[in-house]
Protein backbone atom coordinates (compact mmCIF):
# COMPACT_ATOMS: atom_id res chain seq x y z
CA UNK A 1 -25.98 3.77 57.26
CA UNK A 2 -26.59 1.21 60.20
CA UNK A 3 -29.03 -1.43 61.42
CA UNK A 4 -29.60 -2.23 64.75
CA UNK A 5 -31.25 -4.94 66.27
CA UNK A 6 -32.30 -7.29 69.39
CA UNK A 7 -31.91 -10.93 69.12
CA UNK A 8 -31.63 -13.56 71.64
CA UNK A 9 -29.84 -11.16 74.09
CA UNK A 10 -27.63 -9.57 71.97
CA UNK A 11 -27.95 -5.88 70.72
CA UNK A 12 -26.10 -5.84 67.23
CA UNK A 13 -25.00 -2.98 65.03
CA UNK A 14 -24.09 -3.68 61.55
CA UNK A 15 -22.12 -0.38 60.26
CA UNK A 16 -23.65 -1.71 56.36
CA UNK A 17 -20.52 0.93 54.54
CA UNK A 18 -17.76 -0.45 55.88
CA UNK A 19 -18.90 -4.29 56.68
CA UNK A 20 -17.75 -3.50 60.84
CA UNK A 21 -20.23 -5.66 63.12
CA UNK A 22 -20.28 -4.80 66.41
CA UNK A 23 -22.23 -6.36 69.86
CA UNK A 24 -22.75 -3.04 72.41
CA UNK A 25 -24.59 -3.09 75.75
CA UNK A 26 -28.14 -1.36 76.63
CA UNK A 27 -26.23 2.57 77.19
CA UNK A 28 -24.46 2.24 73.60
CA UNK A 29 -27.67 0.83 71.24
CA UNK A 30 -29.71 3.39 73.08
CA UNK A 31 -27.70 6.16 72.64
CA UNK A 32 -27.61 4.92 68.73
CA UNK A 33 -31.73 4.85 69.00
CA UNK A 34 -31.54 8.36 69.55
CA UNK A 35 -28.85 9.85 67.28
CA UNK A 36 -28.05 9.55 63.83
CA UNK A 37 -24.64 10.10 62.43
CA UNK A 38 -24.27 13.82 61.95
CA UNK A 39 -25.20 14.68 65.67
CA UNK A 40 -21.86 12.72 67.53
CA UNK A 41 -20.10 15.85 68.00
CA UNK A 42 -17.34 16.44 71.45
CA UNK A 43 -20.36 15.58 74.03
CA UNK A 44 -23.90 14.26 74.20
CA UNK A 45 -26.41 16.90 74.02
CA UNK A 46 -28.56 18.19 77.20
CA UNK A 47 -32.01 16.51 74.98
CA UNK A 48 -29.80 13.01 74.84
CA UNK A 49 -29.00 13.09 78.46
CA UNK A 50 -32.91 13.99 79.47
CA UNK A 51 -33.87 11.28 77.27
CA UNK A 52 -31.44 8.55 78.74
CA UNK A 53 -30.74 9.88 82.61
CA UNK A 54 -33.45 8.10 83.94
CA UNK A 55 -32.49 4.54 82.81
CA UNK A 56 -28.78 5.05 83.21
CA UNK A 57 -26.06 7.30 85.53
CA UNK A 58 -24.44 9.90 83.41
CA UNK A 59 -20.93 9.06 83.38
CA UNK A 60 -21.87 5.47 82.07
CA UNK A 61 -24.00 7.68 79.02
CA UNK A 62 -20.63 9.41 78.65
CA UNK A 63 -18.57 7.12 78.67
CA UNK A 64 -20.51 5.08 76.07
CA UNK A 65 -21.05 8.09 73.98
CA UNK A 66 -17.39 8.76 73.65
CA UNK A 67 -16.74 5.12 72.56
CA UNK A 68 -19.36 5.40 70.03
CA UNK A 69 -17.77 8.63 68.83
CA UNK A 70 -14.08 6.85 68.42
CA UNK A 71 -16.11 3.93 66.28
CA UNK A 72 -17.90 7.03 64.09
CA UNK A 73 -13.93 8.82 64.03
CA UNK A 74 -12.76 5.18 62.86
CA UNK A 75 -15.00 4.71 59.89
CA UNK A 76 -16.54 1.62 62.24
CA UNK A 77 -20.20 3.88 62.08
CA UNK A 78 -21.68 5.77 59.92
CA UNK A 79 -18.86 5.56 57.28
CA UNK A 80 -19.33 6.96 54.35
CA UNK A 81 -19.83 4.82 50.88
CA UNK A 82 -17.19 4.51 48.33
CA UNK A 83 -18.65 6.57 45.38
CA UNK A 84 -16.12 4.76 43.69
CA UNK A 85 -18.02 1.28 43.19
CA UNK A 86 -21.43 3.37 42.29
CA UNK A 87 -20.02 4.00 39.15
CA UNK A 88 -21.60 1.79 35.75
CA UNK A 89 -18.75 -1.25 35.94
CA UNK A 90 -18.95 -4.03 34.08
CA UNK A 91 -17.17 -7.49 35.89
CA UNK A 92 -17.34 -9.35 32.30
CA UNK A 93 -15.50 -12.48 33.73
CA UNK A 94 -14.83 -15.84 32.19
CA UNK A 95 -16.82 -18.66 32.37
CA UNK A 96 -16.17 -20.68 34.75
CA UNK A 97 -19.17 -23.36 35.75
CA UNK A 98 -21.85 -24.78 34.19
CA UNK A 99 -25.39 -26.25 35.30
CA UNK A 100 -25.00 -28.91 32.86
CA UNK A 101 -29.29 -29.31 32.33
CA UNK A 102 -28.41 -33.35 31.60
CA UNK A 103 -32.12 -34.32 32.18
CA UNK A 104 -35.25 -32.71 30.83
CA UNK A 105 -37.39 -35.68 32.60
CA UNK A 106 -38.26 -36.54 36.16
CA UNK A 107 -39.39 -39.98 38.13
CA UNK A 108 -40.99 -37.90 40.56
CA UNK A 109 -43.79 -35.42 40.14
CA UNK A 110 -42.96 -32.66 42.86
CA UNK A 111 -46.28 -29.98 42.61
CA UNK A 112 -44.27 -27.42 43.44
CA UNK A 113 -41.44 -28.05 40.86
CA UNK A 114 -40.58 -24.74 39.05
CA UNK A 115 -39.30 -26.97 36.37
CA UNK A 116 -42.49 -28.38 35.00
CA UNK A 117 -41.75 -31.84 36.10
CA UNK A 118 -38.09 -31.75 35.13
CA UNK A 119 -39.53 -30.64 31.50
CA UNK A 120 -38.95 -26.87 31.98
CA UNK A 121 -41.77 -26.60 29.58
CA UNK A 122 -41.03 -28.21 26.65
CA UNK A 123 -40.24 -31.96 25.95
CA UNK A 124 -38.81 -34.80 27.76
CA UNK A 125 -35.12 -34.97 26.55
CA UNK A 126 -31.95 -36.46 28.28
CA UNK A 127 -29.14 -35.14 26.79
CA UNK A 128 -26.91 -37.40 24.43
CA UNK A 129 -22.85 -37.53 25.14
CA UNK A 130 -21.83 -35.61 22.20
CA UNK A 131 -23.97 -32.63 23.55
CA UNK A 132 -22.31 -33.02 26.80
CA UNK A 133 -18.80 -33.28 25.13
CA UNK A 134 -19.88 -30.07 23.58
CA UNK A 135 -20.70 -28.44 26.91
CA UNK A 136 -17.48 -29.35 28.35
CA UNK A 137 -15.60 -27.54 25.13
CA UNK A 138 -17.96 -24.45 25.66
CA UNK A 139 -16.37 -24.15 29.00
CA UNK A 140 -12.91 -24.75 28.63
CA UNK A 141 -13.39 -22.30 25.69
CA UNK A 142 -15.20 -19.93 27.64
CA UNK A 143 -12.64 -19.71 30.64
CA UNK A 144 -9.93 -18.32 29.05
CA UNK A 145 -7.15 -19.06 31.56
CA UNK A 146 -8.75 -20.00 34.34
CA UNK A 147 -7.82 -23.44 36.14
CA UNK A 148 -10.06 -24.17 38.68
CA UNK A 149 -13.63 -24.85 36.75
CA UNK A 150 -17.29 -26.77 38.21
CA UNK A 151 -20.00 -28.45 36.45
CA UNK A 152 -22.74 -29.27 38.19
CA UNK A 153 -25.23 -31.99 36.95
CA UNK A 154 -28.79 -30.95 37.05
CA UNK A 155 -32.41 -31.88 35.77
CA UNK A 156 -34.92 -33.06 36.33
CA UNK A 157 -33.42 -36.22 37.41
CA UNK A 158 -29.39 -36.45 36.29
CA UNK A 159 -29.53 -39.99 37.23
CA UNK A 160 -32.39 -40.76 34.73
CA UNK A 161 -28.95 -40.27 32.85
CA UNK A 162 -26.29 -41.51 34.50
CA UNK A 163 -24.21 -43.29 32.00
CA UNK A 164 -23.53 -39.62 30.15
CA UNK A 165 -23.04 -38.53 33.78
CA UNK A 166 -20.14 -40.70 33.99
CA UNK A 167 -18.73 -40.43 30.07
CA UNK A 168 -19.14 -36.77 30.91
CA UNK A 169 -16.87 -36.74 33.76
CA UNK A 170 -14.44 -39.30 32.60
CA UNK A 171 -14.52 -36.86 29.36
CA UNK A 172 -13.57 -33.32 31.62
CA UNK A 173 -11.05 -34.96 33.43
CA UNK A 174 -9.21 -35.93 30.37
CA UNK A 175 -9.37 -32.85 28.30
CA UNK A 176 -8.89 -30.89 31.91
CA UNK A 177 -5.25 -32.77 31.65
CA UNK A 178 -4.68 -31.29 27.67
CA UNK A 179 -5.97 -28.11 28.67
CA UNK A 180 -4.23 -27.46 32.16
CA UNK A 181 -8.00 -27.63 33.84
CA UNK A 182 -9.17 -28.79 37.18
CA UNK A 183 -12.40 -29.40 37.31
CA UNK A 184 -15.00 -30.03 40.51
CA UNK A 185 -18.55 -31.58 39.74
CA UNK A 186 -21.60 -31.90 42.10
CA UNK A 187 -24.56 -33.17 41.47
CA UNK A 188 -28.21 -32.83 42.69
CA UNK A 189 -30.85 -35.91 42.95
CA UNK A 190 -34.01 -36.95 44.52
CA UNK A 191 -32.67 -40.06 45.35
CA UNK A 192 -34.79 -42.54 43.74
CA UNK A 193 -32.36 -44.12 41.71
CA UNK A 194 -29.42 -44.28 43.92
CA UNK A 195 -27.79 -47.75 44.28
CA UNK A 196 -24.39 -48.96 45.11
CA UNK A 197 -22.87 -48.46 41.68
CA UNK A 198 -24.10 -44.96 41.62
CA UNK A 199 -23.22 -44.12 45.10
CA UNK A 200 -19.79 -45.34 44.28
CA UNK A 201 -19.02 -43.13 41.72
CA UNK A 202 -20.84 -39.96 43.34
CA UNK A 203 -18.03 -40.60 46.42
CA UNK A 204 -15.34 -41.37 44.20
CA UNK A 205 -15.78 -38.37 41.66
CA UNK A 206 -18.49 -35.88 42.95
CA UNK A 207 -17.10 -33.10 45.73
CA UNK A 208 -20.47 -32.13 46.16
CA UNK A 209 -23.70 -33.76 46.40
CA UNK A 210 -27.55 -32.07 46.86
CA UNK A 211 -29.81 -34.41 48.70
CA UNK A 212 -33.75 -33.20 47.98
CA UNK A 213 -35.86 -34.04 50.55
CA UNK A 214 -38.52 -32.24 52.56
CA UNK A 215 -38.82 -33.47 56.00
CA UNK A 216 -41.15 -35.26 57.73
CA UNK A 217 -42.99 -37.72 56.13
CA UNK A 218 -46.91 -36.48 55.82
CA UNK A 219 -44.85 -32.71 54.55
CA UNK A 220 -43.00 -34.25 52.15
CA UNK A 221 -45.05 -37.18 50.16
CA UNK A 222 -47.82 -34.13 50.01
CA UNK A 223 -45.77 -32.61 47.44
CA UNK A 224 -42.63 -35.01 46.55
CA UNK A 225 -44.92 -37.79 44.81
CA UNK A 226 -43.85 -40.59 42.86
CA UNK A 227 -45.59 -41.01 38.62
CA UNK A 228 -48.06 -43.00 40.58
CA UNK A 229 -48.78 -40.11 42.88
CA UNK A 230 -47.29 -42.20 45.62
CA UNK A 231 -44.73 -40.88 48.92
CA UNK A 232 -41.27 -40.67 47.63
CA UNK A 233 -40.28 -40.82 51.55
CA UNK A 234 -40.17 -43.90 52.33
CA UNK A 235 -38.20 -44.72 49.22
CA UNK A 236 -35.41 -42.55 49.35
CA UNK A 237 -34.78 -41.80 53.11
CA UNK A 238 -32.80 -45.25 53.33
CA UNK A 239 -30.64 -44.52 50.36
CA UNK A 240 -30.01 -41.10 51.43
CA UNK A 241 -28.72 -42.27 54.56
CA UNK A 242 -26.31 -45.07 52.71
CA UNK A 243 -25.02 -42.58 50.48
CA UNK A 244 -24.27 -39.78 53.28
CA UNK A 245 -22.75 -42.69 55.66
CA UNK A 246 -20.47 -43.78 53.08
CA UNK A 247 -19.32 -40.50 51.51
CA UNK A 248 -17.46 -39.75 55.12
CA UNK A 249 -16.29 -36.12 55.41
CA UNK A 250 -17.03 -35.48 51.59
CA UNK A 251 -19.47 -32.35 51.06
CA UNK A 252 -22.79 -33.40 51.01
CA UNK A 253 -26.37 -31.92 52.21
CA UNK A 254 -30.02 -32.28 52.46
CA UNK A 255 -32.20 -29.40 51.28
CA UNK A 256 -35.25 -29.03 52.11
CA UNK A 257 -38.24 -26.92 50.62
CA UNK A 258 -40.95 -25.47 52.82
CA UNK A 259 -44.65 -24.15 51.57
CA UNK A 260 -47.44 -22.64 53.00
CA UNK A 261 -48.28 -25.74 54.40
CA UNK A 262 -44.91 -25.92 56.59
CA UNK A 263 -44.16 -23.02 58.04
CA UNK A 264 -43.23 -24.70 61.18
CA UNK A 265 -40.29 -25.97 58.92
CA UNK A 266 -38.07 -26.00 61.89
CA UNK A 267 -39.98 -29.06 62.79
CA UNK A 268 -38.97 -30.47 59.16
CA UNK A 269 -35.48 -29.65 59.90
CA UNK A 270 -34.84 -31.48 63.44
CA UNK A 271 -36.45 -34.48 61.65
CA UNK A 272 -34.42 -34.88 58.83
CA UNK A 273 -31.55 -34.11 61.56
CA UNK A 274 -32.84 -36.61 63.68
CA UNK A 275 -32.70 -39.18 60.88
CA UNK A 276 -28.71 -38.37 60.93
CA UNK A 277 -28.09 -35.98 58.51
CA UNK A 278 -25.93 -32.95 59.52
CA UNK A 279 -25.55 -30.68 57.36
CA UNK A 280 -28.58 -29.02 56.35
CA UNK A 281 -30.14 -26.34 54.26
CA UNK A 282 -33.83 -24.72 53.83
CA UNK A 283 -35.59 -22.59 51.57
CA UNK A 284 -39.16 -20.84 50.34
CA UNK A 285 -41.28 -22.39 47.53
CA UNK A 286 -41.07 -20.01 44.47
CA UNK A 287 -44.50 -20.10 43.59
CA UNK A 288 -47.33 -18.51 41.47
CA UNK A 289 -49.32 -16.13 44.49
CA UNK A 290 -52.28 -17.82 43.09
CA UNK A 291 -51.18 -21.21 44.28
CA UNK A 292 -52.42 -22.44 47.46
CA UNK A 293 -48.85 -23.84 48.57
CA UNK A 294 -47.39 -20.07 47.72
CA UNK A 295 -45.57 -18.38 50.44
CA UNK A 296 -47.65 -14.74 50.74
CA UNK A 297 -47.14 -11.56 53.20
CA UNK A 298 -49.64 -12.80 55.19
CA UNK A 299 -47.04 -15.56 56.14
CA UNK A 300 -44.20 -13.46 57.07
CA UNK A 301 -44.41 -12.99 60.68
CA UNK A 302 -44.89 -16.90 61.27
CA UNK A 303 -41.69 -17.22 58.89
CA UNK A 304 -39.37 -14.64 60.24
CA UNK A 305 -40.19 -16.10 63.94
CA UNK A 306 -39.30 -20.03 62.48
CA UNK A 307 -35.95 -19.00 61.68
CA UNK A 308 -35.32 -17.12 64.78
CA UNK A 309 -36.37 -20.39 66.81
CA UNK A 310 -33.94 -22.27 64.04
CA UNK A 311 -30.76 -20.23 64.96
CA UNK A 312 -32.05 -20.45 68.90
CA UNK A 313 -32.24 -24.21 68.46
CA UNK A 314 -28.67 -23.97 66.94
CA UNK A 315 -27.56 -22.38 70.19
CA UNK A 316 -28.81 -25.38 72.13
CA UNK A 317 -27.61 -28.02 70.11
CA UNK A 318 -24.29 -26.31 70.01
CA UNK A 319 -24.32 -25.99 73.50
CA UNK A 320 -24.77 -29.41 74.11
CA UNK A 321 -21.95 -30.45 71.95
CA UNK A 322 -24.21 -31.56 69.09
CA UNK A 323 -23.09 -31.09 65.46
CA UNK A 324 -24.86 -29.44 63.61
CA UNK A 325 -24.59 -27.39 60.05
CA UNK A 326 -27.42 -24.94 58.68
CA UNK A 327 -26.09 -24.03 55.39
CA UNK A 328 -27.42 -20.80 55.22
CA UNK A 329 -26.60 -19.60 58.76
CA UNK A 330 -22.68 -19.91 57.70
CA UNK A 331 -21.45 -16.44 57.38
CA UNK A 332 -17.69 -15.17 57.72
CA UNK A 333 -17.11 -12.03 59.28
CA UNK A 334 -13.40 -12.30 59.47
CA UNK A 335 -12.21 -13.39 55.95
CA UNK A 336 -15.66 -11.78 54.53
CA UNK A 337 -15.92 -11.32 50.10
CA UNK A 338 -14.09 -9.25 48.01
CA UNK A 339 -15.44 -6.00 47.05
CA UNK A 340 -16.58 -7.62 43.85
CA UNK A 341 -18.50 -10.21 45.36
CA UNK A 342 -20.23 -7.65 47.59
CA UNK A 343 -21.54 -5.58 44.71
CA UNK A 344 -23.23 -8.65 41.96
CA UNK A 345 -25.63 -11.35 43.56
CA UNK A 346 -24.64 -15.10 41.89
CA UNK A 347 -22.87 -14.71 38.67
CA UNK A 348 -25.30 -16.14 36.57
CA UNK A 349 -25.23 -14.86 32.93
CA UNK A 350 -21.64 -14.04 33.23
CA UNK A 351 -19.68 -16.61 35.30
CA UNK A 352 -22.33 -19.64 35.42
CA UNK A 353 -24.69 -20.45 32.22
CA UNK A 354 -26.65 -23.57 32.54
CA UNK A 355 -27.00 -25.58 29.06
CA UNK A 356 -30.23 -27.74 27.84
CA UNK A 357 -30.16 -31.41 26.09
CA UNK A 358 -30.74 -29.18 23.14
CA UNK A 359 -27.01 -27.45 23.58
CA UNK A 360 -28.91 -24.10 24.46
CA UNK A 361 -27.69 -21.73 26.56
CA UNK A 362 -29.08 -19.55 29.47
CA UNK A 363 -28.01 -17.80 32.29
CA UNK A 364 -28.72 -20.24 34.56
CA UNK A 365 -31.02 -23.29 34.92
CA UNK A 366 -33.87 -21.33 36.50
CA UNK A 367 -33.90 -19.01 33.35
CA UNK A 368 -34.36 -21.99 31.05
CA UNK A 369 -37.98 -21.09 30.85
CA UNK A 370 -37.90 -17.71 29.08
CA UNK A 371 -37.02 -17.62 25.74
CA UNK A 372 -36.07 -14.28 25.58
CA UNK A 373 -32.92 -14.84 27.68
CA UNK A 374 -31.85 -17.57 25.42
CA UNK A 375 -27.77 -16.84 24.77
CA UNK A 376 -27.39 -19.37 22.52
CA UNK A 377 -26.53 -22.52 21.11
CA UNK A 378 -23.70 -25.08 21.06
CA UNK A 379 -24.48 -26.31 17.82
CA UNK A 380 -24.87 -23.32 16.00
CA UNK A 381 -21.55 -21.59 17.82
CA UNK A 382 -23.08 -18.42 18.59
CA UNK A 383 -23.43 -17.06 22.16
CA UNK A 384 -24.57 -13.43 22.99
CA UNK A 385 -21.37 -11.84 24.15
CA UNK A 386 -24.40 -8.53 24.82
CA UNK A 387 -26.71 -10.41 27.15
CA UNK A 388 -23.69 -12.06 29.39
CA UNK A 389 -22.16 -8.42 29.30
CA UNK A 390 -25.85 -7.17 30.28
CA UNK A 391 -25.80 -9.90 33.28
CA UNK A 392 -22.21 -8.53 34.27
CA UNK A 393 -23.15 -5.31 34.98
CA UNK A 394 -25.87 -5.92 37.17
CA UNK A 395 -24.61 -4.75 40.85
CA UNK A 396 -27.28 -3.46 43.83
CA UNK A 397 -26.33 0.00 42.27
CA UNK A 398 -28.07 -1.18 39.37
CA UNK A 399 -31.04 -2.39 41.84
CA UNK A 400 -32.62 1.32 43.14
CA UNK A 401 -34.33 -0.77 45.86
CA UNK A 402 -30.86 -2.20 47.37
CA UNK A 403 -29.46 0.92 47.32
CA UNK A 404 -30.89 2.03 50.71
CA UNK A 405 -30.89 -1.30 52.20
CA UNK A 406 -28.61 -2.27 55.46
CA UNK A 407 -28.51 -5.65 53.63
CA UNK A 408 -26.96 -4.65 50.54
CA UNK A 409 -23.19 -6.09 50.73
CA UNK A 410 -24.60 -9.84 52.18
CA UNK A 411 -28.11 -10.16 49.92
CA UNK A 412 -26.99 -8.23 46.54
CA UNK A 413 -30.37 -7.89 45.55
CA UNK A 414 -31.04 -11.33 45.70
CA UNK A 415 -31.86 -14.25 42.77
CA UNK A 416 -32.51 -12.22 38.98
CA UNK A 417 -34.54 -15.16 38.20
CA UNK A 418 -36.80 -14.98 41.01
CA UNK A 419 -36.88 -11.08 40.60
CA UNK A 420 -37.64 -12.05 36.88
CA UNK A 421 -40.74 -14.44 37.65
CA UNK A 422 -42.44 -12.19 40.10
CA UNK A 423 -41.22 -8.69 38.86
CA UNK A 424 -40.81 -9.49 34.75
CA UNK A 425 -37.36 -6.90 35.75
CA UNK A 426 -33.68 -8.86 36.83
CA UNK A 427 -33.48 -5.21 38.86
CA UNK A 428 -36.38 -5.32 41.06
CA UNK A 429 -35.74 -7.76 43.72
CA UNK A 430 -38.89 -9.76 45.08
CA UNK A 431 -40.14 -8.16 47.98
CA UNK A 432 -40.78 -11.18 50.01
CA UNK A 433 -37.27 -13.01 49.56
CA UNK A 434 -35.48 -9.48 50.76
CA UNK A 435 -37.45 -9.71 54.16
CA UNK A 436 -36.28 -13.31 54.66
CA UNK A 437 -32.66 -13.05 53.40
CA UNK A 438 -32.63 -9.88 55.86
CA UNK A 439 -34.06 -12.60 58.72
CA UNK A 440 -31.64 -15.33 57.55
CA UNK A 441 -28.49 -12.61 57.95
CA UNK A 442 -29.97 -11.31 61.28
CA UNK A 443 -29.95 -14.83 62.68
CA UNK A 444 -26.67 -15.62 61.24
CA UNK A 445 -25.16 -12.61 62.53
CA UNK A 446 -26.33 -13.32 66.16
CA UNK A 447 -24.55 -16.76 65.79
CA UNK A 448 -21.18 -15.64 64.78
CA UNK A 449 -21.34 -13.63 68.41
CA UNK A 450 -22.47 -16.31 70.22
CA UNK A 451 -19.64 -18.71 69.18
CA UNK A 452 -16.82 -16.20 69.27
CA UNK A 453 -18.10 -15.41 72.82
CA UNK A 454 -18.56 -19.48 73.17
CA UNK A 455 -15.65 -20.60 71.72
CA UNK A 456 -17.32 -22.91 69.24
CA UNK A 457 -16.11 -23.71 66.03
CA UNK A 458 -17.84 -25.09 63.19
């Protein structure tokens, strides 16, 4: 199987079998429009050469042809796939990370916010140290022996709770020593709360940090509001910018949500880039259809184009010497994942749980809403060794959809939960996240050949 495509002067073929990428002129990706893998025999056929001799001589048609042919010979096209990986395996790995869920509250009400206000349904909760202590046993426990290991504090608001933030680090760090563990923590905030005591021990102990904030002004106080249904913009903009200044190189980016009522989110983008942060990521509202601010079909083709004119803006800024880095437009073609990684989307249920104030345990912290994935409890010390070895053997052969998809090996049938909301089935990816992860891998794609042929670096 291959997929071709135009973009921004480059004709790309992505051989989707054996991961080989390659950038051909006019002759070769026209020839390819024209044939399909069983027909490259010793020489073009009379019906390709009637087709093509009027747009190109025929020793360049030739000559291209046999090229194509050594790639096909090579395994570079139309390689077969490995039956072997079809087969039902199960990757049941250790634990290694946690969404620690340290905040069932929130100081802002976002109308979007999939967690019901930082509730996630149920009631507001912050969760106490001893739970936390417990969390941090669970996954030392849990990751047999594994060294390297990653909490990440989530809500809600984690900041709402920031002293068992801290006695939860201080806590892993110490037991990490007994235990021969190493363990990273990131954390993800809206930014109302941050002040220099806070920052200060984000830089000093956090290696990542998740900066919410939607982009210009008017797009994001229409959805990021305050208790009093106030603008969080003004509020938070200034503290975002003292907390990226002083965290230096350390990891650290701004995400952004867009809605129905942004799809010119580009525009969102090179504002929050213009107020000096760098590093940069974007995604779709996961939304009821029945919500005005849902993203629908109907939006698509205004979508798809936005992040075309994203990775073309890229180009420009890149040309210009600018710095700048789209999260989700980082792709490596060189060094690119294991075979494992290829066949499973996120390791949620398997690797990753996410845990509630309440010690309970779920596949991950978007999950926390349905009961029925529920894997257990911290208090009660029982986990459901089943469901995690249910989660472990989902892979895109598990996902009939993905199986004739180009995208397969780069999406991996995208986010279970999201498939979940929309499709009540982890299996059945949601149809309009698979046409923009396809967009998003198009446009990242194109990049990669425009900085190799550049010489740019990022």
């Amino acid at each position: 199987m291959i997929h071709k495509y135009k973009l921004n002067n480059f004709n790309i073929v992505l051989d989707t079998n054996s991961g080989a990428i390659h950038c051909v002129d006019d002759v070769c990706y026209d020839i390819l429009e024209n044939m399909s893998g069983e027909d490259f025999k010793n020489k073009p056929s009379n019906l390709l050469l009637k087709k093509l001799l009027n747009k190109y001589d025929k020793n360049e048609i030739v000559e291209s042809y046999n090229e194509i042919c050594g790639l096909v010979e090579n395994g570079q096209l139309f390689s077969q796939e490995n039956e072997f990986y079809k087969k039902n395996f199960s990757f049941n790995f250790q634990i290694t990370a946690l969404c620690l869920n340290i905040s069932h509250d929130c100081n802002l009400r976002c109308k979007y916010c999939f967690a019901y206000n930082g509730t996630f349904g149920s009631e507001k909760k912050l969760m106490d140290l001893n739970t936390a202590k417990k969390a941090v046993d669970f996954l030392i426990e849990k990751s047999g022996d594994m060294y390297n290991l990653e909490i990440d504090f989530f809500g809600g608001e984690p900041l709402l709770n920031f002293e068992v933030v801290k006695q939860t680090v201080y806590y892993a760090k110490n037991i990490g020593k007994k235990y021969n563990k190493k363990f990273k923590f990131t954390i993800t905030t809206n930014g109302l709360l941050l002040n220099e005591d806070n920052i200060y021990f984000i830089n000093e102990e956090f290696y990542n940090v998740v900066l919410s904030l939607d982009g210009r002004k008017s797009i994001n106080d229409k959805f990021r509001i305050t208790k009093l249904k106030e603008g969080s913009y003004d509020s938070i903009v200034p503290k975002f910018k003292k907390l990226v200044e002083s965290r230096k190189d350390k990891e650290c980016y701004v995400r952004a949500t867009y809605t129905r009522y942004n799809l010119d989110f580009l525009q969102d983008i090179l504002h929050i880039y213009n107020l000096g942060f760098e590093n940069l990521s974007v995604e779709p509202v996961i939304a009821d259809c029945n919500l005005d601010y849902s993203i629908g079909e109907e939006n698509l083709e205004k979508i798809l184009l936005e992040y075309e004119n994203l990775a073309n803006k890229i180009i420009e800024f890149e040309k210009e010497s600018k710095k700048i880095n789209f999260f989700l437009y980082n792709i490596d073609l060189e060094n690119s994942p294991c075979k494992i990684k290829r066949l499973k989307s996120c390791s949620c249920g398997n690797e990753y749980v996410a845990i509630t104030p309440q010690g309970d345990i779920f596949p991950c912290h978007q999950f926390v809403n349905y009961s029925e994935f529920k894997m257990g409890n911290l208090y009660s010390n029982n986990f459901n060794e089943d469901l995690k070895l249910k989660f472990s053997k989902i892979t895109i052969y598990k996902k009939e959809k993905c199986e004739s998809c180009w995208a397969k090996f780069y999406c991996t049938g995208g986010c279970n939960a999201n498939n979940y909301m929309f499709n009540k089935n982890i299996c059945k990816p949601y149809e309009i996240s698979c046409k923009i992860q396809k967009k998003k891998l198009e446009c990242a794609i194109m990049l990669k050949f425009f900085r190799n042929f550049n010489k740019i670096s990022v």
